[in-house]
C-alpha atoms as a PDB file:
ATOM      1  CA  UNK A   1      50.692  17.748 -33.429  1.00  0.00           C
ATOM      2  CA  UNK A   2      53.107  18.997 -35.994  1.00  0.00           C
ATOM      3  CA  UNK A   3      56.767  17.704 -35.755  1.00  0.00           C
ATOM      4  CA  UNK A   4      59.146  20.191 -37.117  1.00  0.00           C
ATOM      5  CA  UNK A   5      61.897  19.767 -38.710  1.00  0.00           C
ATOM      6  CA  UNK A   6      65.322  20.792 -39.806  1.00  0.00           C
ATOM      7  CA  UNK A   7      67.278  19.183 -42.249  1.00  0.00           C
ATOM      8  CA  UNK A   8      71.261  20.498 -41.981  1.00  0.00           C
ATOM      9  CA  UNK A   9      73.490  19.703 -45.308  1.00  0.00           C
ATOM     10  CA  UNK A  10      76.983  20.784 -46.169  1.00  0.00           C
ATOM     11  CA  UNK A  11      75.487  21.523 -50.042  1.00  0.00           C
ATOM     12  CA  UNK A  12      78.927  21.473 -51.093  1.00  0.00           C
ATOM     13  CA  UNK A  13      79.368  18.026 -53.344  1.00  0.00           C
ATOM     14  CA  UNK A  14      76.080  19.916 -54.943  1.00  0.00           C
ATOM     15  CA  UNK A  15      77.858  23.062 -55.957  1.00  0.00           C
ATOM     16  CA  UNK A  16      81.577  21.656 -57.288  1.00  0.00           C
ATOM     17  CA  UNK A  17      80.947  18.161 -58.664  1.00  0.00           C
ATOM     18  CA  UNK A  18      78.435  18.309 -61.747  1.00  0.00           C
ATOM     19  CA  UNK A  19      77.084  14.449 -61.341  1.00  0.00           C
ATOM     20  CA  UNK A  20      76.372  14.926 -57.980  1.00  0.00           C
ATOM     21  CA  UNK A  21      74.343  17.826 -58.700  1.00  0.00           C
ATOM     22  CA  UNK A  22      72.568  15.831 -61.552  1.00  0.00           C
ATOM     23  CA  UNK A  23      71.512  13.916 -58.960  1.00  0.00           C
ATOM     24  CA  UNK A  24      70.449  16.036 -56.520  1.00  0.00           C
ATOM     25  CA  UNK A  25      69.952  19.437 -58.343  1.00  0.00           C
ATOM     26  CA  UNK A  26      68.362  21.227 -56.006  1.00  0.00           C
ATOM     27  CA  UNK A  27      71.131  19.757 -52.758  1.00  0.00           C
ATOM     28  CA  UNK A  28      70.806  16.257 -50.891  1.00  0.00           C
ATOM     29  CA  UNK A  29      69.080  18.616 -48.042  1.00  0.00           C
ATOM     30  CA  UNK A  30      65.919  19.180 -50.355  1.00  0.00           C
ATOM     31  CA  UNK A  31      65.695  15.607 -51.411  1.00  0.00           C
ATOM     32  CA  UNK A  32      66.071  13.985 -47.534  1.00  0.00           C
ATOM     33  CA  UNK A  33      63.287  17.028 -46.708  1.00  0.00           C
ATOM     34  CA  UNK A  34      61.416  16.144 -49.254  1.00  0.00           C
ATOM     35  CA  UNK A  35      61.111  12.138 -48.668  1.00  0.00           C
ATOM     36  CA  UNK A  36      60.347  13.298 -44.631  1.00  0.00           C
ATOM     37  CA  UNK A  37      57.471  15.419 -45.940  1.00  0.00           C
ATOM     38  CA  UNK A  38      55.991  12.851 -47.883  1.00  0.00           C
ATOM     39  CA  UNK A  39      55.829  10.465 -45.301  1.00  0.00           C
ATOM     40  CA  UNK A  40      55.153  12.626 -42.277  1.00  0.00           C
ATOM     41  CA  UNK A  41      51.834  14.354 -43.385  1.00  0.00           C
ATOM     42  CA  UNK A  42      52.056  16.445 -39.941  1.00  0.00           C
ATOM     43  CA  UNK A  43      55.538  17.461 -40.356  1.00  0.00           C
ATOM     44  CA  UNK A  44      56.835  21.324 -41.060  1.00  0.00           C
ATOM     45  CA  UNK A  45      60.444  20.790 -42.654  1.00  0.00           C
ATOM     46  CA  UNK A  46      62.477  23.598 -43.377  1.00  0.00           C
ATOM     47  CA  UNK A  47      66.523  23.356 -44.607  1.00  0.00           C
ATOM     48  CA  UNK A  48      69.408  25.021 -43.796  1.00  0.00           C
ATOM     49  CA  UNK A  49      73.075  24.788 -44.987  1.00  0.00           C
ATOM     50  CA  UNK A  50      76.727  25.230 -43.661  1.00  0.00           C
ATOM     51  CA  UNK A  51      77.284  28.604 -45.513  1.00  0.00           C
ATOM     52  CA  UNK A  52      73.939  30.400 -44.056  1.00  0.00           C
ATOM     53  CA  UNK A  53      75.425  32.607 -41.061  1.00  0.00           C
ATOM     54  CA  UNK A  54      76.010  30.281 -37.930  1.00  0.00           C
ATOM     55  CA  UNK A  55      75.718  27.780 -40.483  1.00  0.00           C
ATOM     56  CA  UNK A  56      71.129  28.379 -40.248  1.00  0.00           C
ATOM     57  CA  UNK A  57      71.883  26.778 -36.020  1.00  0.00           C
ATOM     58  CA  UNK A  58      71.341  29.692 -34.217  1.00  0.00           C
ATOM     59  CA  UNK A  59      69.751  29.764 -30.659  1.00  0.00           C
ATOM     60  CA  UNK A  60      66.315  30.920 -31.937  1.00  0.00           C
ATOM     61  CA  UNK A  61      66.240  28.487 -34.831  1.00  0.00           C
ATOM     62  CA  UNK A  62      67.039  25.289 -32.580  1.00  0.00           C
ATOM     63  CA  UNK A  63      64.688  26.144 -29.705  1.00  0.00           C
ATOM     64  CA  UNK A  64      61.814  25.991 -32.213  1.00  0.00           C
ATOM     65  CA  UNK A  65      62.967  22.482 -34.014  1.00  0.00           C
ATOM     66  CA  UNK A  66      61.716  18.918 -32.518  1.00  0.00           C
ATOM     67  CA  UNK A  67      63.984  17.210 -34.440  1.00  0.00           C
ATOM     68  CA  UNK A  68      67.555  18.182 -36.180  1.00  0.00           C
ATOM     69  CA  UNK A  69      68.592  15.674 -39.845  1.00  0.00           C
ATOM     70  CA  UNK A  70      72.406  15.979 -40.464  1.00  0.00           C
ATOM     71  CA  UNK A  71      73.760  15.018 -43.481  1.00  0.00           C
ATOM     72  CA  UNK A  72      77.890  16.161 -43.566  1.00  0.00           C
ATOM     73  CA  UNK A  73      80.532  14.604 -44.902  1.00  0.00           C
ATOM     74  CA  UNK A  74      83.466  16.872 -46.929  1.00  0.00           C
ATOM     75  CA  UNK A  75      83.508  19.588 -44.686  1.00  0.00           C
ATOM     76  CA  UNK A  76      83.085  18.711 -40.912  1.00  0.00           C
ATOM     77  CA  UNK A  77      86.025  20.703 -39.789  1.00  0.00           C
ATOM     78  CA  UNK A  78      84.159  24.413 -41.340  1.00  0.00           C
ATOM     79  CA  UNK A  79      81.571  23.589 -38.480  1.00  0.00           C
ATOM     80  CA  UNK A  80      82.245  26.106 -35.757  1.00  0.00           C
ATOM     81  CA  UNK A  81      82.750  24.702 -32.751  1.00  0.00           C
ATOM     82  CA  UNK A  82      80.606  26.951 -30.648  1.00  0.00           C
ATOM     83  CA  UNK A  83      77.767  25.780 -33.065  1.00  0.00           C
ATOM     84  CA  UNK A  84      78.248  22.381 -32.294  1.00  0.00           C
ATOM     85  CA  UNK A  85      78.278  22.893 -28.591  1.00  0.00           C
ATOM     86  CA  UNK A  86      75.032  24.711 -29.052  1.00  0.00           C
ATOM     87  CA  UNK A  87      73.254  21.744 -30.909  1.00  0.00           C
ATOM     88  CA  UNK A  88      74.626  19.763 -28.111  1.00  0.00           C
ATOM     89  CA  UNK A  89      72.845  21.335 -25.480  1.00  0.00           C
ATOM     90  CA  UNK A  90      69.740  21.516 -27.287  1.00  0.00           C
ATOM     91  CA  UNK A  91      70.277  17.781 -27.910  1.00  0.00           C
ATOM     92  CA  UNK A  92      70.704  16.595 -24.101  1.00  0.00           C
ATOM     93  CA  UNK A  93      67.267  19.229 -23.377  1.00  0.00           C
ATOM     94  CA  UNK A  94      65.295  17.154 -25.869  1.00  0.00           C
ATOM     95  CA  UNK A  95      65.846  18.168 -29.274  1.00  0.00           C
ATOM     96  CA  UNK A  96      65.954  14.852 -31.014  1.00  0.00           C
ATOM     97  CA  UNK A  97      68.706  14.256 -34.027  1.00  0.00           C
ATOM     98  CA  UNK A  98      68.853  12.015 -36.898  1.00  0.00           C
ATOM     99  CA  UNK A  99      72.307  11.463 -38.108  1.00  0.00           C
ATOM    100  CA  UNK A 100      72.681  10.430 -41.732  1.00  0.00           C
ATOM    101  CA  UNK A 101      75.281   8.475 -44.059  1.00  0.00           C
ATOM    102  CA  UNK A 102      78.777  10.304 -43.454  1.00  0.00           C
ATOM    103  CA  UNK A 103      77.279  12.712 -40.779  1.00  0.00           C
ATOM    104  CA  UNK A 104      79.073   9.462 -38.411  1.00  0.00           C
ATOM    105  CA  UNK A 105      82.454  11.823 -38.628  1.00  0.00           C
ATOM    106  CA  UNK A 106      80.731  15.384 -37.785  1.00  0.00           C
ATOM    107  CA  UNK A 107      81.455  16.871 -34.866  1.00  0.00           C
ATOM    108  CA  UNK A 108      78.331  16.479 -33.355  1.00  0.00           C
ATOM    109  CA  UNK A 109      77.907  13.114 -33.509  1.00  0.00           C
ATOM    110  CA  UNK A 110      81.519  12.358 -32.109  1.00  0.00           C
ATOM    111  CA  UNK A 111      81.064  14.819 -29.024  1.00  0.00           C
ATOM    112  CA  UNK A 112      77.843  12.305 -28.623  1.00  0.00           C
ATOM    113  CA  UNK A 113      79.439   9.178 -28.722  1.00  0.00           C
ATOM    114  CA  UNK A 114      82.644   9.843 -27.377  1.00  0.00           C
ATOM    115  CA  UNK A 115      84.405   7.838 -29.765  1.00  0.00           C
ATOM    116  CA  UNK A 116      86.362   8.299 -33.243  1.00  0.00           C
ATOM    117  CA  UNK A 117      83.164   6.982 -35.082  1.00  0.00           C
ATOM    118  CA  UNK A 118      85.532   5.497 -38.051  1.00  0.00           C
ATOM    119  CA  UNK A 119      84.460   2.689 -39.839  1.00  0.00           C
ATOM    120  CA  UNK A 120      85.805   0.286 -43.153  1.00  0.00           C
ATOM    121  CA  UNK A 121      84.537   1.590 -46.566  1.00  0.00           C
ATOM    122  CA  UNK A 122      84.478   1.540 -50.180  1.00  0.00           C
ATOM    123  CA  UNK A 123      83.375   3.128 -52.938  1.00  0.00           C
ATOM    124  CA  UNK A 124      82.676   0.501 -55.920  1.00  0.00           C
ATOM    125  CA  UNK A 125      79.183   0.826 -56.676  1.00  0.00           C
ATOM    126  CA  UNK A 126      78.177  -2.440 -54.223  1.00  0.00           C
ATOM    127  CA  UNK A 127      74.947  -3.494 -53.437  1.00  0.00           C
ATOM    128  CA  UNK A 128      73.528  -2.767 -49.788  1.00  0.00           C
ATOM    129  CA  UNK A 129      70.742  -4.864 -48.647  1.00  0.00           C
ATOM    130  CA  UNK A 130      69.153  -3.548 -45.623  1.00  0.00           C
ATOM    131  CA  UNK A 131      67.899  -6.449 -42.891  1.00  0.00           C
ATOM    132  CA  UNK A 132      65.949  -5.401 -40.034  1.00  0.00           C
ATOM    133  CA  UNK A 133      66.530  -6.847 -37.063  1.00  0.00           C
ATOM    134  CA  UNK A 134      64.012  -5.099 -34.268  1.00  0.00           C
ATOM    135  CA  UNK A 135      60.706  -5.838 -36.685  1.00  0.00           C
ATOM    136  CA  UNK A 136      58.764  -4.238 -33.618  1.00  0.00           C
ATOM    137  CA  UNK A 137      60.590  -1.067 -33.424  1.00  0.00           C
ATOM    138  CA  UNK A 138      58.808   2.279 -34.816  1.00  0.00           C
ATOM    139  CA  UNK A 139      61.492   3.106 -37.130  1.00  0.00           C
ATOM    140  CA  UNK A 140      61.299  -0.160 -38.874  1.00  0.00           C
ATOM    141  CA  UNK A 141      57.581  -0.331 -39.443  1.00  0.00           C
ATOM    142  CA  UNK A 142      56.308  -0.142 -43.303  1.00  0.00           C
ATOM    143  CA  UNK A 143      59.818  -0.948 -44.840  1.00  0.00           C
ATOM    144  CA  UNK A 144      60.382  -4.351 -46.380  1.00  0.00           C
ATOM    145  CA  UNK A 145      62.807  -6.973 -44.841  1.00  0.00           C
ATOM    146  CA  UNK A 146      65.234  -6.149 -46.558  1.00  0.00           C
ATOM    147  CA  UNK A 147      66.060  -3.061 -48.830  1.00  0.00           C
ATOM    148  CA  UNK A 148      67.795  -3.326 -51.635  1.00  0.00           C
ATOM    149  CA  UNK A 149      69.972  -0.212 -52.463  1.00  0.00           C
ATOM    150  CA  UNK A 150      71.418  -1.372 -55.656  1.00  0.00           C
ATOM    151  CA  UNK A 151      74.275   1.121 -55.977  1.00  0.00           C
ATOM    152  CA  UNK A 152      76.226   2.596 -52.567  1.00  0.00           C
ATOM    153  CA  UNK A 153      78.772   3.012 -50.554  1.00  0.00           C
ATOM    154  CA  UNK A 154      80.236   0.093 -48.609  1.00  0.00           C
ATOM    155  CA  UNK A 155      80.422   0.743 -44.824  1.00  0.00           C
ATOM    156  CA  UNK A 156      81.741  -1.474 -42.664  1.00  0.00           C
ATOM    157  CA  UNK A 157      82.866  -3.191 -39.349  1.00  0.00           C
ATOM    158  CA  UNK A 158      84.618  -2.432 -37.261  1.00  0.00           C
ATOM    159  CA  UNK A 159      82.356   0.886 -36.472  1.00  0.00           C
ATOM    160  CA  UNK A 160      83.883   2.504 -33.741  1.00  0.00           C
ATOM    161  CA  UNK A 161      80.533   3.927 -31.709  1.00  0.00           C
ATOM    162  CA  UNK A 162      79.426   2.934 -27.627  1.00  0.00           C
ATOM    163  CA  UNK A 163      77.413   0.307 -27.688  1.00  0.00           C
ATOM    164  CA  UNK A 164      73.851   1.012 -29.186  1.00  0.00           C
ATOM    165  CA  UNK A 165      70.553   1.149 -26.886  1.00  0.00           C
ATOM    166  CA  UNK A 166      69.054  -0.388 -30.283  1.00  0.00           C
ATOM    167  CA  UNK A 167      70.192  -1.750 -33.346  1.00  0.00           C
ATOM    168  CA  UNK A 168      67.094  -1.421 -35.732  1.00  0.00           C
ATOM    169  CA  UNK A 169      69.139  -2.526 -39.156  1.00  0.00           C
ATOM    170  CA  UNK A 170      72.262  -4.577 -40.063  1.00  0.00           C
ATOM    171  CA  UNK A 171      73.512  -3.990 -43.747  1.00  0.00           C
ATOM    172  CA  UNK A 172      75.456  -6.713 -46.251  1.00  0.00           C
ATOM    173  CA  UNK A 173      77.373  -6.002 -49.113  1.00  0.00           C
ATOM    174  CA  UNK A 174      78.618  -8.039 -51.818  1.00  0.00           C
ATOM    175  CA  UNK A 175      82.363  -7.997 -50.738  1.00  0.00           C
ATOM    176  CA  UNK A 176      80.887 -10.128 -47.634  1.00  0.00           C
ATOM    177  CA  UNK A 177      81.136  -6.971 -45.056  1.00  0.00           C
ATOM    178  CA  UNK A 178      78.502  -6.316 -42.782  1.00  0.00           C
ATOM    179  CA  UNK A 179      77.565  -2.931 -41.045  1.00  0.00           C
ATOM    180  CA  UNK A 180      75.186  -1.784 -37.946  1.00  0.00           C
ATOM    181  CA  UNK A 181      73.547   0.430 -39.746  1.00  0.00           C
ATOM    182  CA  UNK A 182      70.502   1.823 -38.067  1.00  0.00           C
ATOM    183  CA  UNK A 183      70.790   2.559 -34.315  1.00  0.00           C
ATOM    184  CA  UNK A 184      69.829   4.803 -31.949  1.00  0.00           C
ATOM    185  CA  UNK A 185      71.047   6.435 -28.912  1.00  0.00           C
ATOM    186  CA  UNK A 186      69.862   8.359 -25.974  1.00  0.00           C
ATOM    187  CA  UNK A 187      72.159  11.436 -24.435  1.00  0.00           C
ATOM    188  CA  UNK A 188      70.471  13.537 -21.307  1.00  0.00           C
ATOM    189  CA  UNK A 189      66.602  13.794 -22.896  1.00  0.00           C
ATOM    190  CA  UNK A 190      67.387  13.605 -26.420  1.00  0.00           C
ATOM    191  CA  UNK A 191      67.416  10.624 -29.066  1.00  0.00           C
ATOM    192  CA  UNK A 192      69.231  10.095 -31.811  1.00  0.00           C
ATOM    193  CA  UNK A 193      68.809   7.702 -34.758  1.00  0.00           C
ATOM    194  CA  UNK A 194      71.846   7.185 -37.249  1.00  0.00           C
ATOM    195  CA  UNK A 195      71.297   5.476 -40.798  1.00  0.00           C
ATOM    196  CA  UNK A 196      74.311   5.270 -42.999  1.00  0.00           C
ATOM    197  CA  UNK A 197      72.262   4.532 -46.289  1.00  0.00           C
ATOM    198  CA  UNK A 198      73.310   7.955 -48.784  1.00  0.00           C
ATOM    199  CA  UNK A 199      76.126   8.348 -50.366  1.00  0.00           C
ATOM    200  CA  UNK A 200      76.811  12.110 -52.379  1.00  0.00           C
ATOM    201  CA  UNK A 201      77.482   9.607 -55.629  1.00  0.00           C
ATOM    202  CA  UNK A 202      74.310   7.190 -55.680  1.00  0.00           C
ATOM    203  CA  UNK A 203      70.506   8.239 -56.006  1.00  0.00           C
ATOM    204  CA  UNK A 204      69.847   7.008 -52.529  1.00  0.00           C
ATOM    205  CA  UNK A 205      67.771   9.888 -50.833  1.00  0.00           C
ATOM    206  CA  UNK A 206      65.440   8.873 -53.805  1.00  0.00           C
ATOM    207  CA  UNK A 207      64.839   5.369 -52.874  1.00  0.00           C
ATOM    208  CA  UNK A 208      61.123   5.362 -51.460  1.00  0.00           C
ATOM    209  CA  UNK A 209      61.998   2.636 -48.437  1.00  0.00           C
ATOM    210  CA  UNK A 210      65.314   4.645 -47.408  1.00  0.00           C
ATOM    211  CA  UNK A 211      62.825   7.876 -47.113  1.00  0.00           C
ATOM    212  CA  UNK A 212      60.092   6.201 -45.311  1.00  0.00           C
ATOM    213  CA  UNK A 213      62.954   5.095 -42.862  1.00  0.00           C
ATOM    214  CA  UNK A 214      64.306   8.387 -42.527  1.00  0.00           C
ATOM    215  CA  UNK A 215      60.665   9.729 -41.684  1.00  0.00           C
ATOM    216  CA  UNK A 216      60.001   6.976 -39.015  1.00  0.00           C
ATOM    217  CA  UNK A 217      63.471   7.743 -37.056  1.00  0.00           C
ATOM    218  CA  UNK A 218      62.334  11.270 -37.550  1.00  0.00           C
ATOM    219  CA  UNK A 219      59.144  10.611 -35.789  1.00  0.00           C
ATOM    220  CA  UNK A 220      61.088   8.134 -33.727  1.00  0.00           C
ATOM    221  CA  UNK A 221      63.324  11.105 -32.520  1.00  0.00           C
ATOM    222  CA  UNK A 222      61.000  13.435 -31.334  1.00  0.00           C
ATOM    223  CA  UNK A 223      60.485  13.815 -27.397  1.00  0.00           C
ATOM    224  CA  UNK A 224      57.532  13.843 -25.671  1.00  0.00           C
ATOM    225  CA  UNK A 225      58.492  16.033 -23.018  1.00  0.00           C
ATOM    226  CA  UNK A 226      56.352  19.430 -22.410  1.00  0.00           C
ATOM    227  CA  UNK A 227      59.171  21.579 -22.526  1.00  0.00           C
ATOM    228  CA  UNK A 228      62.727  21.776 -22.992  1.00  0.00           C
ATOM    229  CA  UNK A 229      65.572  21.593 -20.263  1.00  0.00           C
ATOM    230  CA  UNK A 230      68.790  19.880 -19.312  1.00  0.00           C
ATOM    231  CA  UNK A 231      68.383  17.111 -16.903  1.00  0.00           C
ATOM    232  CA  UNK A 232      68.636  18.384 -13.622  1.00  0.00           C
ATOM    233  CA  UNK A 233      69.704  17.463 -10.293  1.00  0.00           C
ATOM    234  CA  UNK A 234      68.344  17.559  -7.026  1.00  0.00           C
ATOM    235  CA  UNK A 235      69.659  16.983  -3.392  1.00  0.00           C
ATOM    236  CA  UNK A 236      67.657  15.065  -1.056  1.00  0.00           C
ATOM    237  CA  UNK A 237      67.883  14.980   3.142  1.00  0.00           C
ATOM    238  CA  UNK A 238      68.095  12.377   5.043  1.00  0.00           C
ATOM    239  CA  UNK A 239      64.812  10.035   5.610  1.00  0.00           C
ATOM    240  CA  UNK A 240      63.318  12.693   2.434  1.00  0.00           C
ATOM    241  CA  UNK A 241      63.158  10.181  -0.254  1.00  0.00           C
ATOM    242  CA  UNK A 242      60.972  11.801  -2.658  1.00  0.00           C
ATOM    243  CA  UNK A 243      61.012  15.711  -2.751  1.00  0.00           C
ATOM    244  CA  UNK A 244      63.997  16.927  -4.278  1.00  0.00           C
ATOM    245  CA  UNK A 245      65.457  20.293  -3.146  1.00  0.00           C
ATOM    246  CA  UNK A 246      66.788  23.221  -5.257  1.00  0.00           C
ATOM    247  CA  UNK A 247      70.312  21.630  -6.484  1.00  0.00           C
ATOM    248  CA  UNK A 248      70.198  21.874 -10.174  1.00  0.00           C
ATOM    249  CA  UNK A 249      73.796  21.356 -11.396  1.00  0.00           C
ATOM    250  CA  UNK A 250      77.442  21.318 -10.746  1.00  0.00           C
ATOM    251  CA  UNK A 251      78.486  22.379  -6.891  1.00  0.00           C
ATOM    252  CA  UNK A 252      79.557  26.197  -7.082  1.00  0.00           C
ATOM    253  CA  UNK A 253      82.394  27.353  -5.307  1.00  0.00           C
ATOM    254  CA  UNK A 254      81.742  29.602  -2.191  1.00  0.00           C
ATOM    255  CA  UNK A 255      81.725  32.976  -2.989  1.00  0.00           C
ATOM    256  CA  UNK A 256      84.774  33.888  -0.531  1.00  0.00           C
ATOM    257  CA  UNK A 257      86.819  30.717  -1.403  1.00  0.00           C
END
């Protein structure tokens, strides 16, 4: 079954810093959808950017997307809120996300977590290698043990995120720091990967094993559930222990209260 995709970018290093955009000339968003496309052979992947109106999230364009790629990183604060709480819902009914490189300090990802999501970093042109430590997870299959990135962005611990269900990949640089940096997370019915390999200044989003990851969480991400909804909740009688009974959310006030 097709998966499709959305990949969200800010496209704004792209347009104001000229070695960026020899890098990526046609915006990070088209390389990342581009490396998901060659990898996931039954994947539609569109892109949108933070200037299209609503910033390309509106309600009609989420409810058809399986899975949501955010790349952010100069401009988190231009993100409406109201967008963010939409992508939010969408996220707890079942829309999966994959949160990339600097997309740690959007405001999606923080209203996920719950925490301030900083972390140590550098930017000296360092050399990430990429260990994976679940070899039996999905996202990890068909990359090698480890990548070598040989110019990014040091990221570092402490990273201030809960707890994750899985950590997938642990990264080393040369100044001796080490970073969790492939997990994933599960809010309400959706799943989220993060991967902080991609900096705006390196060629990353061209390096074939950092793609192929990207694809796999993509994959990863994706629910299997028939349709989307918000977990619900149900009230149950006494000595009734397995058919639920109309309550689907928070207790309303009485109408005359």
């Amino acid at each position: 079954m097709t998966i499709r995709v959305l990949v969200w970018g800010e496209n704004r290093h792209e347009q104001v810093e000229p070695h960026v955009r020899e890098i990526y000339p046609d915006g990070m968003h088209s390389t990342i959808a581009a490396g998901i496309a060659e990898n996931l052979g039954d994947a539609k992947v569109s892109t949108t950017t933070l200037d299209e109106p609503e910033h390309g999230l509106t309600e009609d364009v989420l409810a058809e997307t399986d899975v949501l790629v955010w790349w952010g990183h100069a401009a988190h604060g231009e993100v409406d809120d109201k967008v963010v709480d939409r992508v939010y819902q969408h996220v707890l009914s079942g829309m999966g996300l994959v949160v990339l490189h600097s997309g740690h300090w959007s405001k999606i990802f923080g209203k996920l977590m719950g925490t301030t999501c900083t972390l140590r970093w550098r930017s000296e042109r360092d050399r990430e290698l990429v260990w994976t430590v679940n070899p039996t997870h999905p996202i990890a299959q068909g990359v090698p043990h480890p990548i070598e990135i040989e110019q990014q962005e040091m990221y570092g611990e402490f990273f201030d995120i809960p707890v994750p269900d899985e950590l997938i990949f642990v990264s080393s640089f040369s100044g001796g720091e080490v970073f969790r940096s492939g997990c994933t997370f599960r809010r309400g019915h959706g799943k989220i990967f993060y991967f902080s390999p991609g900096d705006q200044d390196f060629p990353v989003y061209h390096h074939k094993d950092v793609r192929k990851v990207i694809a796999n969480g993509v994959a990863w991400a994706r629910t299997d559930r028939p349709e989307r909804a918000l977990p619900t909740l149900l009230r149950y009688e006494t000595e009734d222990f397995f058919n639920g009974h109309g309550y689907t959310g928070p207790i309303e006030e009485p109408a005359d209260a």
